[in-house]
N, C-alpha and C. Protein backbone atom coordinates (compact mmCIF):
# COMPACT_ATOMS: atom_id res chain seq x y z
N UNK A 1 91.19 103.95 73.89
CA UNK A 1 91.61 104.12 75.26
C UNK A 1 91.99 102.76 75.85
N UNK A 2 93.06 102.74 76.67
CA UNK A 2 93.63 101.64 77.24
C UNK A 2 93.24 101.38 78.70
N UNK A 3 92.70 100.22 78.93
CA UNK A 3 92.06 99.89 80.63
C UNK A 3 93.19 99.89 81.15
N UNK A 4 92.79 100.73 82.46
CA UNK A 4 93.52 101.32 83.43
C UNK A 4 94.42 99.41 84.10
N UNK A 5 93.90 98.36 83.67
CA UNK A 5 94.40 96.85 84.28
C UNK A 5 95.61 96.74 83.73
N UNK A 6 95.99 97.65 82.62
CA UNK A 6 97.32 97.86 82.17
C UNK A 6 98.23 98.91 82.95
N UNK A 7 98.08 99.84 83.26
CA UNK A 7 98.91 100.80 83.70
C UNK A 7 99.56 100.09 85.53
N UNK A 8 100.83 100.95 85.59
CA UNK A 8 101.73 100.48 86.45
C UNK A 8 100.77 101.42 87.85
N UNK A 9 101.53 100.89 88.97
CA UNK A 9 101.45 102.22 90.14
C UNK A 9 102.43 103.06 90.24
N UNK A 10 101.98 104.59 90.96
CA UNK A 10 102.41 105.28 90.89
C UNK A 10 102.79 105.22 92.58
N UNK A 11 102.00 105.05 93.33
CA UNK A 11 102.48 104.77 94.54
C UNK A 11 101.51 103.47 95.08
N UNK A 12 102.02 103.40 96.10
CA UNK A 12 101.47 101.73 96.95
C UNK A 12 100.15 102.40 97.54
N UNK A 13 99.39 100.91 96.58
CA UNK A 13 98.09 101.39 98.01
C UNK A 13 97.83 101.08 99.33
N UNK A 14 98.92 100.42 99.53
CA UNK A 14 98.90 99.85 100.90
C UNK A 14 99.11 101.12 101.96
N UNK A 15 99.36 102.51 101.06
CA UNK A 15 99.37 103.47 102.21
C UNK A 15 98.14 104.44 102.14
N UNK A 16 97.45 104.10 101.16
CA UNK A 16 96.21 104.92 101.50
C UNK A 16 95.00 104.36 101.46
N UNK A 17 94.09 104.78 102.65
CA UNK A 17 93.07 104.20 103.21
C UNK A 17 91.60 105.09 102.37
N UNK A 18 90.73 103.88 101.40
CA UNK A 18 89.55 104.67 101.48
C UNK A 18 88.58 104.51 102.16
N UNK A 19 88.06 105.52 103.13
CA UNK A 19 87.05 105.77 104.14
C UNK A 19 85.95 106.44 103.46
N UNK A 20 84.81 106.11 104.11
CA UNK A 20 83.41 106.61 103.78
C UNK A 20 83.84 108.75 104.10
N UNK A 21 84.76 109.11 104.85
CA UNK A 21 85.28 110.30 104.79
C UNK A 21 86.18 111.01 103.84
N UNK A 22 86.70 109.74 103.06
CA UNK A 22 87.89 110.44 102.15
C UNK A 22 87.08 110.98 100.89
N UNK A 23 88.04 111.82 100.17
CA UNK A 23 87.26 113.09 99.39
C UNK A 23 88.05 111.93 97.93
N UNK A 24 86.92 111.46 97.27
CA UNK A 24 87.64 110.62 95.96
C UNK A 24 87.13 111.39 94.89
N UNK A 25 88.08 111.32 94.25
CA UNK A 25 87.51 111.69 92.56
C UNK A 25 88.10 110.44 91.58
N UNK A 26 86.97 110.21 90.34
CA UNK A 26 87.15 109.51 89.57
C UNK A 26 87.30 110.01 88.12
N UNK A 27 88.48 109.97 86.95
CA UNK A 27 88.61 110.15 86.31
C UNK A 27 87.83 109.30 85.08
N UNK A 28 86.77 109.15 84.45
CA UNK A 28 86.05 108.51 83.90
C UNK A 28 85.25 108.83 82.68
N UNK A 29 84.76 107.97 81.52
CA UNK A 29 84.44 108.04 80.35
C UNK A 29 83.69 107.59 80.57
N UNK A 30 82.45 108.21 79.62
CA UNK A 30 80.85 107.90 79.17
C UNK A 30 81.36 105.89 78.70
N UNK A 31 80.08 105.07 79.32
CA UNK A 31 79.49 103.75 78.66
C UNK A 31 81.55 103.06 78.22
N UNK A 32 82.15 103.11 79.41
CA UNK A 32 83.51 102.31 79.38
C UNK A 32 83.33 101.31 80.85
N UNK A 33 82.89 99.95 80.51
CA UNK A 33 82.58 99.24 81.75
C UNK A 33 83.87 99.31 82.54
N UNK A 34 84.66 99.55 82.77
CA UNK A 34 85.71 99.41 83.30
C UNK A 34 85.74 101.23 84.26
N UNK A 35 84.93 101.69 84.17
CA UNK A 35 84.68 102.85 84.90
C UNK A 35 83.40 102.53 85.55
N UNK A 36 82.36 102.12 84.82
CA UNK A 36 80.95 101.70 85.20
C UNK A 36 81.29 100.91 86.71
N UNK A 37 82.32 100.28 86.48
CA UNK A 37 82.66 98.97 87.70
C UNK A 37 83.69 99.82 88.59
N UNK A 38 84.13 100.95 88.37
CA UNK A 38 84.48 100.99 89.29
C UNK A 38 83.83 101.72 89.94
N UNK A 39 83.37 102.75 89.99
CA UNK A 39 81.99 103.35 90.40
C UNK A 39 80.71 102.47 90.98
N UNK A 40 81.03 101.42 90.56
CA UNK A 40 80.00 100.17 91.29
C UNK A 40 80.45 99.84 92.55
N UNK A 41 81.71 99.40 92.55
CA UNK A 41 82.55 99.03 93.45
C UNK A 41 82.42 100.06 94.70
N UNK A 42 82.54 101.05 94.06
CA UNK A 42 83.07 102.40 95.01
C UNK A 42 81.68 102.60 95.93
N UNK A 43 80.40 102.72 94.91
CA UNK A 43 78.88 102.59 95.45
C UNK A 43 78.65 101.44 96.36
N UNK A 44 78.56 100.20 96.23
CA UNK A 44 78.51 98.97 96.78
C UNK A 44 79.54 98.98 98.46
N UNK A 45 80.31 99.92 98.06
CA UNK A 45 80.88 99.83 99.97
C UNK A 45 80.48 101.65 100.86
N UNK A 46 79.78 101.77 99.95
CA UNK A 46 79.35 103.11 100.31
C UNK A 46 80.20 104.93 100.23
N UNK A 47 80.84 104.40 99.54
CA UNK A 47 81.97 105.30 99.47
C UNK A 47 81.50 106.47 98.33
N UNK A 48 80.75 107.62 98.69
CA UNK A 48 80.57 108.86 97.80
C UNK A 48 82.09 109.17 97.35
N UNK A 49 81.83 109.55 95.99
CA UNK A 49 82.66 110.12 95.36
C UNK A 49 82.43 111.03 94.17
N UNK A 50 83.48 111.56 93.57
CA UNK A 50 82.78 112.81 92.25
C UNK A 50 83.71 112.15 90.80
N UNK A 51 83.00 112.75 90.01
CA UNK A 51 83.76 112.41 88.93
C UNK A 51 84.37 113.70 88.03
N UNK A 52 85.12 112.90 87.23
CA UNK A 52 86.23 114.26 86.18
C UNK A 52 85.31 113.55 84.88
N UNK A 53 84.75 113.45 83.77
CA UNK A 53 84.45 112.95 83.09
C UNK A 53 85.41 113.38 81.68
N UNK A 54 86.03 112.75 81.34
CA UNK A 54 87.11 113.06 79.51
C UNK A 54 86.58 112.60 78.67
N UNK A 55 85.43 111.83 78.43
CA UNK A 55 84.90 112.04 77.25
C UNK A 55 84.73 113.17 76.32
N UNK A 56 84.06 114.23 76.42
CA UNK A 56 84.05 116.09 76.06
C UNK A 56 84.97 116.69 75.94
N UNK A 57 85.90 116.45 76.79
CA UNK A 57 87.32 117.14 76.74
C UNK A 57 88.45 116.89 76.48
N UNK A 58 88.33 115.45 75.78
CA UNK A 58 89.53 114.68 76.01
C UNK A 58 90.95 114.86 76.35
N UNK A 59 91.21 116.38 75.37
CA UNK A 59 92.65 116.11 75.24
C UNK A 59 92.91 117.41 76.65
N UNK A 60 92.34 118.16 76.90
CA UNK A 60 92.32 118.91 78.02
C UNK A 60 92.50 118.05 79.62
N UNK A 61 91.53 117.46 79.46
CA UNK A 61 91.23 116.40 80.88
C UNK A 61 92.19 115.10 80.38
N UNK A 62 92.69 114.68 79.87
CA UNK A 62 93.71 113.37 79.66
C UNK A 62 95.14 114.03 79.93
N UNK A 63 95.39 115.80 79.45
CA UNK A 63 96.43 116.41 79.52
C UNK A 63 96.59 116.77 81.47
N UNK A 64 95.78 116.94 81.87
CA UNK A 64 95.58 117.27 83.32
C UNK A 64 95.52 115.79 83.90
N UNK A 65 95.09 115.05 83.45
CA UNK A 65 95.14 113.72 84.52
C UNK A 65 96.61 113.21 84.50
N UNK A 66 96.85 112.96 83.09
CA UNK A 66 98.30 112.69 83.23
C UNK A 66 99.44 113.08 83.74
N UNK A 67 99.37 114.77 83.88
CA UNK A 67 100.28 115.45 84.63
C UNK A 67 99.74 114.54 86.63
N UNK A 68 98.88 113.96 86.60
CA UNK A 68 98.47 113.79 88.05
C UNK A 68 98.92 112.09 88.67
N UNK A 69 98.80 111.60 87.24
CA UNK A 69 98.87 110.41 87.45
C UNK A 69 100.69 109.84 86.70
N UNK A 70 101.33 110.66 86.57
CA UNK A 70 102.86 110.02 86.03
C UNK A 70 102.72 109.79 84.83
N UNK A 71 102.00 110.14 84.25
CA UNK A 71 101.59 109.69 82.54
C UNK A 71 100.63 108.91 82.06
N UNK A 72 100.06 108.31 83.41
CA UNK A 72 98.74 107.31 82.77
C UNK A 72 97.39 108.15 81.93
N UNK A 73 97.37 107.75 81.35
CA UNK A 73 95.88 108.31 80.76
C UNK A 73 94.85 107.00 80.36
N UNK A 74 94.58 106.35 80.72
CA UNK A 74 93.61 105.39 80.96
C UNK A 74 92.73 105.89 81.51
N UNK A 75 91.75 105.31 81.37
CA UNK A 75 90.20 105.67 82.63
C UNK A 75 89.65 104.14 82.85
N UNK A 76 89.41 104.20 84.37
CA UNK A 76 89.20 105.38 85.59
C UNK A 76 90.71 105.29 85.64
N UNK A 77 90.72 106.35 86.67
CA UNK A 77 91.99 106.71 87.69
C UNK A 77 91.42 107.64 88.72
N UNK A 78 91.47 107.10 89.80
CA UNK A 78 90.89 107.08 90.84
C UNK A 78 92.20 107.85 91.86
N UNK A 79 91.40 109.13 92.45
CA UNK A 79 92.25 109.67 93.75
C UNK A 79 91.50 109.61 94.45
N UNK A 80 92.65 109.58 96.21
CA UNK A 80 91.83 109.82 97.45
C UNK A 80 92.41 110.62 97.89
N UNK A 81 91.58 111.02 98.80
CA UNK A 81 92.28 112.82 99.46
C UNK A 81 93.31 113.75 98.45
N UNK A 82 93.43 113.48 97.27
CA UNK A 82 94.09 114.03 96.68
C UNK A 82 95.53 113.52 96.38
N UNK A 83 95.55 111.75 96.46
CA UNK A 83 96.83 111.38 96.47
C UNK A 83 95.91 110.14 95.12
N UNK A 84 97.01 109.63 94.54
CA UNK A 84 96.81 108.92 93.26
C UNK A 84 96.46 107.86 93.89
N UNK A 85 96.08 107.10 93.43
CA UNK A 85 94.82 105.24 93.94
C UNK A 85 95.67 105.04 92.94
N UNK A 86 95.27 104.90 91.99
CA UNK A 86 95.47 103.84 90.99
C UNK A 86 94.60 103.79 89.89
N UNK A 87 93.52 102.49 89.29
CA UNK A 87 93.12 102.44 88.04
C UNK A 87 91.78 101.12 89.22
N UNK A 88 91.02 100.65 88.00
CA UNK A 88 90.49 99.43 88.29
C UNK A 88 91.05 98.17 88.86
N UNK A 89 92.17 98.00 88.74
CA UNK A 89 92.85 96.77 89.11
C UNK A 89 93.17 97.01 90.22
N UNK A 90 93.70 98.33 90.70
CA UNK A 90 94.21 98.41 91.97
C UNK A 90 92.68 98.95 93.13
N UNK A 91 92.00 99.26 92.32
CA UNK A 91 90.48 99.28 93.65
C UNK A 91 89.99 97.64 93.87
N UNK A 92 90.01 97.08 92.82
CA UNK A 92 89.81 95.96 93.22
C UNK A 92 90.65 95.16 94.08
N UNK A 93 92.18 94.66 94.12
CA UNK A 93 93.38 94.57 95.53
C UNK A 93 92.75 95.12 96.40
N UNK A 94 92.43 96.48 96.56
CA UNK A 94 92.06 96.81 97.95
C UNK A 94 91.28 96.45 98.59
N UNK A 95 89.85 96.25 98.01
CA UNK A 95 88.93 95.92 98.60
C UNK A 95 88.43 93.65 98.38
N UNK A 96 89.73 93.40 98.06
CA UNK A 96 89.93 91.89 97.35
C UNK A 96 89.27 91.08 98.86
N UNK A 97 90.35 91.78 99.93
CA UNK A 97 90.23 91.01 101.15
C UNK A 97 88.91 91.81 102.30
N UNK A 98 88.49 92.41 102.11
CA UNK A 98 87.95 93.38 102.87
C UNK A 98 86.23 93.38 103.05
């Protein structure tokens, strides 16, 4: 599996805001620090969120994320309200200055 610090955006995050209200889901694999951290990240500003886990399912849940994410299949990949975030690299930008 390829860290999400590779994959492009699909849209700007400069237009979506995560709030302690927004509904996030995290697309994520068992013991992959690069999910571990972002889920840290996400915990550390208080931000509840749920996870999709593809470890078990891989090719089911990588086939569904990708249709969500433009083709990325990396983990994490992170939505808010139901609009695409991004990967690890791009939660970290957001919260860089903040």
């Amino acid at each position: 599996m390829i860290c999400s610090l590779f994959a492009e955006k699909v849209e700007s995050v400069e237009e979506i805001k995560i709030t302690q209200e927004s509904k996030v889901l995290v697309y994520t694999s068992l013991f992959w620090s690069p999910c571990i951290e972002a889920k840290k990240l996400l915990q550390s500003r208080g931000i509840d969120y749920s996870t999709k886990l593809i470890t078990f399912s891989k090719k089911k849940s990588i086939n569904e994320m990708a249709k969500k994410t433009g083709g990325r299949t990396s983990v994490p990949q992170i939505f808010v309200d139901d609009k695409y975030f991004g990967g690890l690299l791009e939660l970290k930008e957001y919260y860089k200055d903040k």
